[in-house]
N, C-alpha and C. Protein backbone atom coordinates (compact mmCIF):
# COMPACT_ATOMS: atom_id res chain seq x y z
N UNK A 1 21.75 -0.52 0.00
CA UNK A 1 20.53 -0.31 0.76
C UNK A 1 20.84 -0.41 2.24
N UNK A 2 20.18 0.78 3.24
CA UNK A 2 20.50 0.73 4.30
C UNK A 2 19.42 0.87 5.26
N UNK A 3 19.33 0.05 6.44
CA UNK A 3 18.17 0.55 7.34
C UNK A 3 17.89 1.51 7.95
N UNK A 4 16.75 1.47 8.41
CA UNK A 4 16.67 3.03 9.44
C UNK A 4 16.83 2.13 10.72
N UNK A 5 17.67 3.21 11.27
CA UNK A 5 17.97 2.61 12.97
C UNK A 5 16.36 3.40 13.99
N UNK A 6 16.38 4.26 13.79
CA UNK A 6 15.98 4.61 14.85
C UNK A 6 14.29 4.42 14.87
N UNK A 7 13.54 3.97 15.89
CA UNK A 7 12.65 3.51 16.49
C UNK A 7 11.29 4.66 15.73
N UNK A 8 9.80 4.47 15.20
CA UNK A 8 9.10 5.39 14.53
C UNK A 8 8.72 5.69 15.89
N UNK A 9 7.86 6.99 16.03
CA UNK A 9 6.89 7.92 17.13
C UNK A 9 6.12 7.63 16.75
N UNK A 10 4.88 6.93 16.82
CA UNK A 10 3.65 7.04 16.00
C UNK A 10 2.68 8.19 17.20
N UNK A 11 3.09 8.25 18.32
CA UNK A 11 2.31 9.28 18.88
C UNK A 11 2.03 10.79 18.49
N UNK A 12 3.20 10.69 17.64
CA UNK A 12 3.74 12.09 16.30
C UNK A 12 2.90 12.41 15.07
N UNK A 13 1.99 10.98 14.66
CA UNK A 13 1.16 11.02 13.93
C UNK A 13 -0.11 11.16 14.15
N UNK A 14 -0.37 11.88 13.10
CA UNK A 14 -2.32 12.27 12.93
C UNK A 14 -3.03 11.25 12.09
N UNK A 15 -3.47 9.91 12.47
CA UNK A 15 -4.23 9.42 11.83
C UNK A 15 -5.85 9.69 11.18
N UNK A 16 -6.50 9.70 9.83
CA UNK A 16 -7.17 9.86 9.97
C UNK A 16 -8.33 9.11 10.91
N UNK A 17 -9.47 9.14 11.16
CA UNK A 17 -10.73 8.45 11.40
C UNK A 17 -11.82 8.02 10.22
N UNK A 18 -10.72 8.24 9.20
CA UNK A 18 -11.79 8.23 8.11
C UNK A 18 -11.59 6.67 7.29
N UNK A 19 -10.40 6.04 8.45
CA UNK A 19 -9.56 4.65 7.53
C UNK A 19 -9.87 3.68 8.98
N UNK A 20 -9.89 2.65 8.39
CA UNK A 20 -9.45 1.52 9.81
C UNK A 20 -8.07 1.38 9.37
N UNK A 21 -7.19 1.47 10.75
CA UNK A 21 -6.05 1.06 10.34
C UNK A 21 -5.68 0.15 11.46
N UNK A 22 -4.61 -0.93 10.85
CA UNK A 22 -4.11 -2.06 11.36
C UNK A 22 -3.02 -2.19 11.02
N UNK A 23 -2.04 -2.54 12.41
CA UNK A 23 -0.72 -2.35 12.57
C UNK A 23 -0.10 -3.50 11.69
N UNK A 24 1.26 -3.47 10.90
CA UNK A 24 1.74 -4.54 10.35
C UNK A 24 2.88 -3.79 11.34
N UNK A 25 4.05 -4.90 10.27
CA UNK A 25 5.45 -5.41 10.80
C UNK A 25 6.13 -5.20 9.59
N UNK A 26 7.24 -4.32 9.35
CA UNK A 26 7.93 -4.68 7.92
C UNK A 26 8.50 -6.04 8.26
N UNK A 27 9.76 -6.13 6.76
CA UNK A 27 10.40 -7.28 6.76
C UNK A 27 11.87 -6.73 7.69
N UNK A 28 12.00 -5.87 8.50
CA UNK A 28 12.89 -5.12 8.77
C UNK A 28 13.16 -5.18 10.48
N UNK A 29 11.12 -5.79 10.51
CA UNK A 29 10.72 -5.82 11.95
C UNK A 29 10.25 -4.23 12.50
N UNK A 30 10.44 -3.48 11.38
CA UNK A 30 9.63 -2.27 12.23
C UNK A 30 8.20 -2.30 11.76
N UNK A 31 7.81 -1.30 13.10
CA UNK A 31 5.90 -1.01 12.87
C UNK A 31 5.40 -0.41 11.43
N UNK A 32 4.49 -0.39 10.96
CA UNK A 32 3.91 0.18 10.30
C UNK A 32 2.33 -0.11 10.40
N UNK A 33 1.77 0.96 9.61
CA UNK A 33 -0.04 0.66 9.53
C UNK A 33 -0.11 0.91 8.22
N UNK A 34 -1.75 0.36 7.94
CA UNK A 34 -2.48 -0.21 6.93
C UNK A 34 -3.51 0.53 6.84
N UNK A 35 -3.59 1.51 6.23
CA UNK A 35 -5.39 1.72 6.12
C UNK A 35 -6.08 1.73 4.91
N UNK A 36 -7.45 1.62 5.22
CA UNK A 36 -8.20 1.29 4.18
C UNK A 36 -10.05 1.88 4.40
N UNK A 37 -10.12 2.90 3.61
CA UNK A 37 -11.67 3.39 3.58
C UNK A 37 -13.05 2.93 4.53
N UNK A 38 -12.90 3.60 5.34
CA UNK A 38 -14.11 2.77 6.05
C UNK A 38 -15.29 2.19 5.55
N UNK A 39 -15.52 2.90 4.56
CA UNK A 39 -17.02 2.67 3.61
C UNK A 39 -16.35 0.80 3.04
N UNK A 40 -15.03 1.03 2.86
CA UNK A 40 -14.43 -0.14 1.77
C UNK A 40 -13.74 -1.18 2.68
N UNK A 41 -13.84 -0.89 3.76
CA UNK A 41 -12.80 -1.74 4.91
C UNK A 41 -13.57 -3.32 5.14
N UNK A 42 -15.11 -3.33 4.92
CA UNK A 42 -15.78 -4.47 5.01
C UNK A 42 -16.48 -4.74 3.43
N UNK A 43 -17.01 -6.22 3.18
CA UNK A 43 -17.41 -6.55 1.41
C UNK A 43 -19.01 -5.49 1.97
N UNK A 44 -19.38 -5.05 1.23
CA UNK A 44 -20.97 -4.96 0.49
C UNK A 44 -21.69 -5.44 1.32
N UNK A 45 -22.48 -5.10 1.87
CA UNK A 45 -23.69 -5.80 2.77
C UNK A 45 -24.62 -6.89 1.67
N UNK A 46 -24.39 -6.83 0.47
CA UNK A 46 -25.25 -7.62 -0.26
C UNK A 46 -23.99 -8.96 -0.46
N UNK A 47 -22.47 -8.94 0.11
CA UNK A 47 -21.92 -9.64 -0.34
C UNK A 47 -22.48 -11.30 0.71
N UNK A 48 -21.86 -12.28 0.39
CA UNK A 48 -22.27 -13.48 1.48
C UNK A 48 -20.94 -13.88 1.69
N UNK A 49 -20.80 -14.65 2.53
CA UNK A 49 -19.49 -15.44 3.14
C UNK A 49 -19.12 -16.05 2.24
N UNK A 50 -20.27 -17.17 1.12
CA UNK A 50 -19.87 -17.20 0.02
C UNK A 50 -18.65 -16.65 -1.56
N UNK A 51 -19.25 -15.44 -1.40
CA UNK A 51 -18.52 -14.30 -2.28
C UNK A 51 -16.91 -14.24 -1.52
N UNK A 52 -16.99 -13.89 -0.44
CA UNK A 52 -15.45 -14.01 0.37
C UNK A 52 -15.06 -14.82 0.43
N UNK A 53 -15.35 -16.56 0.42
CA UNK A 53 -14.37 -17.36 0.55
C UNK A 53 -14.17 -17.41 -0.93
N UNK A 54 -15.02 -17.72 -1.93
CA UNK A 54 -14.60 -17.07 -3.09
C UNK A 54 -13.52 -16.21 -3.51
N UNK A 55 -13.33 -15.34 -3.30
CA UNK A 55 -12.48 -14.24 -3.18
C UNK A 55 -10.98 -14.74 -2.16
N UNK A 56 -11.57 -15.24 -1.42
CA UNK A 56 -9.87 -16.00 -0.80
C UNK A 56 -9.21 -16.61 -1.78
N UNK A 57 -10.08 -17.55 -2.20
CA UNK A 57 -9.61 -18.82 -3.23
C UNK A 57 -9.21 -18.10 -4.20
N UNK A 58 -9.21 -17.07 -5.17
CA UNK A 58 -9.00 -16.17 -6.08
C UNK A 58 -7.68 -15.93 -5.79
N UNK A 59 -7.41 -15.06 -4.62
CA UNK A 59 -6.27 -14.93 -4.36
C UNK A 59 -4.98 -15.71 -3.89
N UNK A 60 -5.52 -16.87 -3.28
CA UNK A 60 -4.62 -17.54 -3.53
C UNK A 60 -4.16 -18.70 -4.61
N UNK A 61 -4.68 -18.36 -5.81
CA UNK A 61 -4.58 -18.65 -7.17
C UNK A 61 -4.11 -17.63 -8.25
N UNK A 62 -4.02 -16.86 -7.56
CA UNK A 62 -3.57 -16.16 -8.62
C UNK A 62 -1.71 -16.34 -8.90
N UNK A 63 -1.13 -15.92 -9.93
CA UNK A 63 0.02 -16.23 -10.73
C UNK A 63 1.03 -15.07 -9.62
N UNK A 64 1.56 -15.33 -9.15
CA UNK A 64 2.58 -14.28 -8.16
C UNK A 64 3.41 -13.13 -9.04
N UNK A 65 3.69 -12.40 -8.61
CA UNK A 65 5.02 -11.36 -9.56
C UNK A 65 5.81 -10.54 -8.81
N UNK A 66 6.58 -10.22 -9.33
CA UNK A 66 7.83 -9.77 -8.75
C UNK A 66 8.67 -8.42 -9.66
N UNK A 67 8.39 -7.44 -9.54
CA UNK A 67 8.60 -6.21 -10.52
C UNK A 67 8.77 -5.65 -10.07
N UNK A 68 10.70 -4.59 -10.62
CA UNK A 68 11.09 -3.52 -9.89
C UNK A 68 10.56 -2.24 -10.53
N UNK A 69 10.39 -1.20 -9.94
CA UNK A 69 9.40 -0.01 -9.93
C UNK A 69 10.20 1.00 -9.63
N UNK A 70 10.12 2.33 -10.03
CA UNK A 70 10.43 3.45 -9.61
C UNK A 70 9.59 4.40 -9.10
N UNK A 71 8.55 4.43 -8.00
CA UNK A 71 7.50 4.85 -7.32
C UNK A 71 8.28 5.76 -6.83
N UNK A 72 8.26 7.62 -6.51
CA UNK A 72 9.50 8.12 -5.33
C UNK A 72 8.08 8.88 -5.47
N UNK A 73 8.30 10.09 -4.34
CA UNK A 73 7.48 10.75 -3.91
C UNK A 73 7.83 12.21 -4.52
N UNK A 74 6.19 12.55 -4.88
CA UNK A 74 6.33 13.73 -5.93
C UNK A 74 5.47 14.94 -5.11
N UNK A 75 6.26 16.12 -5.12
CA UNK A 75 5.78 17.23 -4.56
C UNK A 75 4.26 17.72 -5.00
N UNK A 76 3.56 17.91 -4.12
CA UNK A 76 2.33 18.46 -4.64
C UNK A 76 2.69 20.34 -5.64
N UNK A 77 1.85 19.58 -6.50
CA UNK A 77 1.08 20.59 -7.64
C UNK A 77 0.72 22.23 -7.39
N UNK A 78 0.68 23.27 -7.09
CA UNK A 78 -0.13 23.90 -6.91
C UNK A 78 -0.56 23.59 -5.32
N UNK A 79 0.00 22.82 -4.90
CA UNK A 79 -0.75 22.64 -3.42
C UNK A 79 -1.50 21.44 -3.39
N UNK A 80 -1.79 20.53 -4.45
CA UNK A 80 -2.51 19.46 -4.32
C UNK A 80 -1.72 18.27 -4.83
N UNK A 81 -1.88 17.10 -4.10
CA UNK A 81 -1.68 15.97 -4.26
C UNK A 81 -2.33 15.08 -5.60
N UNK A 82 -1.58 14.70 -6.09
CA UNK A 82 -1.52 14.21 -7.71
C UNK A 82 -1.27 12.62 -7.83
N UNK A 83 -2.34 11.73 -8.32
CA UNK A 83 -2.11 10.34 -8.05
C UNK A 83 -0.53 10.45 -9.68
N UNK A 84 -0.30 9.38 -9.43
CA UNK A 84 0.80 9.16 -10.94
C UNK A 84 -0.17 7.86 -11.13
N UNK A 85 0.30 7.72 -12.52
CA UNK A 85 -0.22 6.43 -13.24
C UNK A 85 1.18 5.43 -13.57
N UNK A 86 0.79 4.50 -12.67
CA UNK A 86 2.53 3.32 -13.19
C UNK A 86 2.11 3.30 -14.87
N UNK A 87 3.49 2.84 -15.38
CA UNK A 87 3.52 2.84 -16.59
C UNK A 87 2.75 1.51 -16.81
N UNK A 88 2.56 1.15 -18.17
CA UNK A 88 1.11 -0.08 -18.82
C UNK A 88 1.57 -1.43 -18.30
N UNK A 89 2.82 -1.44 -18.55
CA UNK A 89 3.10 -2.90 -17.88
C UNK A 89 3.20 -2.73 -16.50
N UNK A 90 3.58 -2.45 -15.78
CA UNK A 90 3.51 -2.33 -14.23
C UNK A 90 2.04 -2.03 -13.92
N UNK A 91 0.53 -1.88 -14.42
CA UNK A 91 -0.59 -1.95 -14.55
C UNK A 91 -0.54 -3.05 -14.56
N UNK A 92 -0.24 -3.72 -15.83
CA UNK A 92 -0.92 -5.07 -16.29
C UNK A 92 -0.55 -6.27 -15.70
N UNK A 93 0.75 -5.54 -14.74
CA UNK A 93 1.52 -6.64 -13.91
C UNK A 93 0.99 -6.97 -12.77
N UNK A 94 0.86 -5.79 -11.75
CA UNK A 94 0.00 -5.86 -10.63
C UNK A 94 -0.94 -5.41 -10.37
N UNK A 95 -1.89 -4.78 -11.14
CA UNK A 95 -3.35 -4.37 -10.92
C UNK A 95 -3.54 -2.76 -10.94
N UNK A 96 -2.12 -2.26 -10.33
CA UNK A 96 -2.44 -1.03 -9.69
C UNK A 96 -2.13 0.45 -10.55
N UNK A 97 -3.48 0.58 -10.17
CA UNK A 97 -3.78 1.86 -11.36
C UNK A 97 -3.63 3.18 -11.12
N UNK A 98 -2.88 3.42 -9.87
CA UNK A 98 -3.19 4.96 -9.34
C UNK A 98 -1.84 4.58 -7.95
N UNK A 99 -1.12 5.74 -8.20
CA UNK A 99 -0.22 5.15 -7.16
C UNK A 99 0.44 6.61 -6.44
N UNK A 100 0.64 6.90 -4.90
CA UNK A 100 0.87 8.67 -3.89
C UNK A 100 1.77 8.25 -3.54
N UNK A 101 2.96 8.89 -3.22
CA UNK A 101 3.72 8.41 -2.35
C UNK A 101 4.13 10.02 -1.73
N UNK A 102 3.48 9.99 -0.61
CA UNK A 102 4.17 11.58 0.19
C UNK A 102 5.33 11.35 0.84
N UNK A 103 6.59 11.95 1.08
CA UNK A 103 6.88 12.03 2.45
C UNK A 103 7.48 13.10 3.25
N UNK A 104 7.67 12.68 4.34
CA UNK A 104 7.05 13.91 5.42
C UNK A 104 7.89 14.07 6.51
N UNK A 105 7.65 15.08 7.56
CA UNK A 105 8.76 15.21 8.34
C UNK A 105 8.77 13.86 9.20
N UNK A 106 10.37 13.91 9.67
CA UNK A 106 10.25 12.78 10.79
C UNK A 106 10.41 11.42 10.00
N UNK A 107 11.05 11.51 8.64
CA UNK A 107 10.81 10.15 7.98
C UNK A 107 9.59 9.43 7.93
N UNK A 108 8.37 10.15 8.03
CA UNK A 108 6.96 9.45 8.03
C UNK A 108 6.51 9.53 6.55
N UNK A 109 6.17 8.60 6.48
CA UNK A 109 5.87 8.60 4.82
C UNK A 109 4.13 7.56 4.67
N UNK A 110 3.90 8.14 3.51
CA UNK A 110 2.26 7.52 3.25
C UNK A 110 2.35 7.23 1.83
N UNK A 111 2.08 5.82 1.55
CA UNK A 111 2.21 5.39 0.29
C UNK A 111 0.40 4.73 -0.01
N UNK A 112 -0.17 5.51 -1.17
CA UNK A 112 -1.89 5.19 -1.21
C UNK A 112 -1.51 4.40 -2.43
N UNK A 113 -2.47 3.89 -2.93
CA UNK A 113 -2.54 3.00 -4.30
C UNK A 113 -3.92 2.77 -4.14
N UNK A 114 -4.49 2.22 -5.51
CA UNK A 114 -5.83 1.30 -6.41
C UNK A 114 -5.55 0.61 -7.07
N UNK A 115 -6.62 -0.22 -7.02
CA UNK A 115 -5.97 -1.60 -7.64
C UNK A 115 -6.84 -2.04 -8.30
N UNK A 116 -7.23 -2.91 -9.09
CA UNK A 116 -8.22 -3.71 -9.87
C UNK A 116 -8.58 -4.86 -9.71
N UNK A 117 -7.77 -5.84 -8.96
CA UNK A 117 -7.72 -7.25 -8.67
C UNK A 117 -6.81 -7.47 -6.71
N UNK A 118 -7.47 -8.34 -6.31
CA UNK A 118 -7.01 -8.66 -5.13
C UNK A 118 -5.97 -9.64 -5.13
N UNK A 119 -4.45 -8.92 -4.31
CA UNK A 119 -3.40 -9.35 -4.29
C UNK A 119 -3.03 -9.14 -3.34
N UNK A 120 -2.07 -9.88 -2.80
CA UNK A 120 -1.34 -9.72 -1.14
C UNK A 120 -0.51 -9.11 -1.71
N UNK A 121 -0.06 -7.78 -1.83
CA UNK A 121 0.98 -7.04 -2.30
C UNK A 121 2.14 -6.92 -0.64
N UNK A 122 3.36 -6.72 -1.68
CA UNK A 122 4.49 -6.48 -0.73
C UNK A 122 5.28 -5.43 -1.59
N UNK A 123 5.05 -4.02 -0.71
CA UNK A 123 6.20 -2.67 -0.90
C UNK A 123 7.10 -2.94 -0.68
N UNK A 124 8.53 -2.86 -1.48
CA UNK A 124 9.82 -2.79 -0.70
C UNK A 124 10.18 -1.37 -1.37
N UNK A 125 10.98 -0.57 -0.39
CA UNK A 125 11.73 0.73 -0.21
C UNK A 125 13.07 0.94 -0.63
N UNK A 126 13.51 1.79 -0.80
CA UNK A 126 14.46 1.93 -1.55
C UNK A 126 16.19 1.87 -0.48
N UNK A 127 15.81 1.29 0.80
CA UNK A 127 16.47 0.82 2.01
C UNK A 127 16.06 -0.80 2.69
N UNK A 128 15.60 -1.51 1.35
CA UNK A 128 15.28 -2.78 1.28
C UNK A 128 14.19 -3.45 2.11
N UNK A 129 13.70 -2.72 3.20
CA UNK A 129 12.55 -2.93 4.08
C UNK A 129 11.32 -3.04 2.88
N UNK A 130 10.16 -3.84 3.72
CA UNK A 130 9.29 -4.28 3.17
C UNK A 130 7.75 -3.77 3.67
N UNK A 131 6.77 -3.55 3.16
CA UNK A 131 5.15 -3.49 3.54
C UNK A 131 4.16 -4.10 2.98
N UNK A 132 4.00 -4.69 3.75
CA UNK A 132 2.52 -6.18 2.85
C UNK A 132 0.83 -5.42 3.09
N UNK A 133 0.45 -5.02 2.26
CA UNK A 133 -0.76 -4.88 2.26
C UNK A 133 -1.69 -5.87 1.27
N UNK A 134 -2.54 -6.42 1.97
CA UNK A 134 -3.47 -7.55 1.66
C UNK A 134 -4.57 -7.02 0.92
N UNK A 135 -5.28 -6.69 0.08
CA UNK A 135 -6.42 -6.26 -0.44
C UNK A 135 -7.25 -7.53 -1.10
N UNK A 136 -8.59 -7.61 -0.68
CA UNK A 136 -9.63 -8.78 -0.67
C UNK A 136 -10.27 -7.69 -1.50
N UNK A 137 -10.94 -7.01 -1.27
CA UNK A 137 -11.36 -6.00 -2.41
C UNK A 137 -11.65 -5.13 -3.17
N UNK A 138 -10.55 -5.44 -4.09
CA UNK A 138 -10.19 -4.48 -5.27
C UNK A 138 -11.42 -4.22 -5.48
N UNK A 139 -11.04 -2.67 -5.89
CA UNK A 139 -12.32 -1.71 -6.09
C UNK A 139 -11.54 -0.70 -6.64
N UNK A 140 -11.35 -0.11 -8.16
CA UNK A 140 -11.20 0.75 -8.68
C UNK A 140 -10.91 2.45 -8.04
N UNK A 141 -12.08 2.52 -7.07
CA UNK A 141 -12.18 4.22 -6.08
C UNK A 141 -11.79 3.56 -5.37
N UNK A 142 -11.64 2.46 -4.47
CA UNK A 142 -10.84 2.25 -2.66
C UNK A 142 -9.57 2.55 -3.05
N UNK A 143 -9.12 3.30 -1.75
CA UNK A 143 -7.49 3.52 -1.56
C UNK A 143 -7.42 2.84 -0.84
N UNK A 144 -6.29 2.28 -1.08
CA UNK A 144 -5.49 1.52 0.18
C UNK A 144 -3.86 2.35 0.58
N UNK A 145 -4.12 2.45 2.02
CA UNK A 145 -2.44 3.11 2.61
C UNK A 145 -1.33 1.96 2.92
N UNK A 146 -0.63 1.97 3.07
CA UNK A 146 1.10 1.67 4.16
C UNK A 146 1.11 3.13 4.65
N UNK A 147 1.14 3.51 5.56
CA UNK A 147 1.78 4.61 6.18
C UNK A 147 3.77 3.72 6.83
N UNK A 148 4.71 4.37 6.69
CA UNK A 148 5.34 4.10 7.62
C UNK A 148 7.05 4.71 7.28
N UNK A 149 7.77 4.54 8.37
CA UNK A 149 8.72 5.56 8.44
C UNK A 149 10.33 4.72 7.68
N UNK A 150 10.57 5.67 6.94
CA UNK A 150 11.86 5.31 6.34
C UNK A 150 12.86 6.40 5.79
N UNK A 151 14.12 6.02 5.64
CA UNK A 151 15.08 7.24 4.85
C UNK A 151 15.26 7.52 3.80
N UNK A 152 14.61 6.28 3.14
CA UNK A 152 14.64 6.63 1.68
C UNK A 152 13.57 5.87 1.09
N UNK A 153 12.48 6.63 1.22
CA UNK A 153 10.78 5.85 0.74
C UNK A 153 10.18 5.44 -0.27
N UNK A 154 11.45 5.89 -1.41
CA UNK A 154 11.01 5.42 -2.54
C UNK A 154 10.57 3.98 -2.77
N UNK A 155 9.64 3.71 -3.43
CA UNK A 155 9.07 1.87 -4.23
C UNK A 155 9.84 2.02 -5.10
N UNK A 156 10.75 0.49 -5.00
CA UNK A 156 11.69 -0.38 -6.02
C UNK A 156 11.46 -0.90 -6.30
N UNK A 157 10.54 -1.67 -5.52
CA UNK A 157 9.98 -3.03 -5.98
C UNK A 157 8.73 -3.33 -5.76
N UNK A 158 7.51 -4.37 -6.17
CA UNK A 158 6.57 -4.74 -5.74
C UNK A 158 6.17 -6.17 -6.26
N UNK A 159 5.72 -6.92 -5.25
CA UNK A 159 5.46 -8.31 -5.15
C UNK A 159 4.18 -8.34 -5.03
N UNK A 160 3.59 -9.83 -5.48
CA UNK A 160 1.63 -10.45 -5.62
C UNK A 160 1.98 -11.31 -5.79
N UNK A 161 1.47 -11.91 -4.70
CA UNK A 161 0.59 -13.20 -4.62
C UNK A 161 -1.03 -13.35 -3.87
């Protein structure tokens, strides 16, 4: 496994407006972003502070895991983008039921997923770098992104806690 040297452009990228996105850090120390559905980016207006600290405590109770994966990025269909389904145990392991991985010129890559349960997930790439996306709440239709740039973008691995 090898790093990428060279520095991402994000001025190169078209973000949508349709996500809030928020900058992380791999484990590599490079940039990456996070997005997540605007409709889905905040709980339910019927939810209470209650329900969320709730939901903290959940997650940080839950049983951690650690499972290597073969996620690589699959050419669109006919022209359209095609979720894959992880196989039953890699479901039953980390939640996630629907899993994109594009990538794109410039080493820019967009990895979407759904999930069922809220987990601090951590992507690692197939150049050992890492992407932590936090999800508070799982919601079956929310996508959640990592956008970010690598040489070899495939998911090897994935971590929850």
């Amino acid at each position: 496994m090898t790093a990428d040297i060279s520095e991402p452009d994000w001025s190169k990228i078209e973000l949508s407006d349709k996500y809030d996105w928020i900058d992380g850090v791999s484990t590599m120390g490079k940039p990456f972003k996070i997005g997540v559905s605007k409709s889905d980016s905040q709980p339910p207006a019927t939810d209470k502070i209650e329900d969320f600290q709730l939901n903290a405590i959940e997650v940080k109770g839950k049983t951690p895991f650690d499972i290597n994966v073969h996620w690589k990025d699959s050419p669109p269909t006919q022209g359209f983008a095609i979720f894959n389904n992880p196989t039953s145990e890699e479901i039953r392991i980390t939640s996630i039921t629907q899993y994109l991985l594009r990538a794109g010129p410039l080493k820019y890559n967009e990895f979407n997923f759904t999930c069922t349960e809220s987990y601090n997930f951590m992507f690692y790439d197939a150049t050992g770098d890492g992407y932590r996306c936090n999800v508070l709440w799982a919601r079956s239709a929310t996508l959640h992104f990592a956008t970010y740039f690598s040489s070899n973008p495939t998911i090897v691995r994935v971590t929850g806690k």
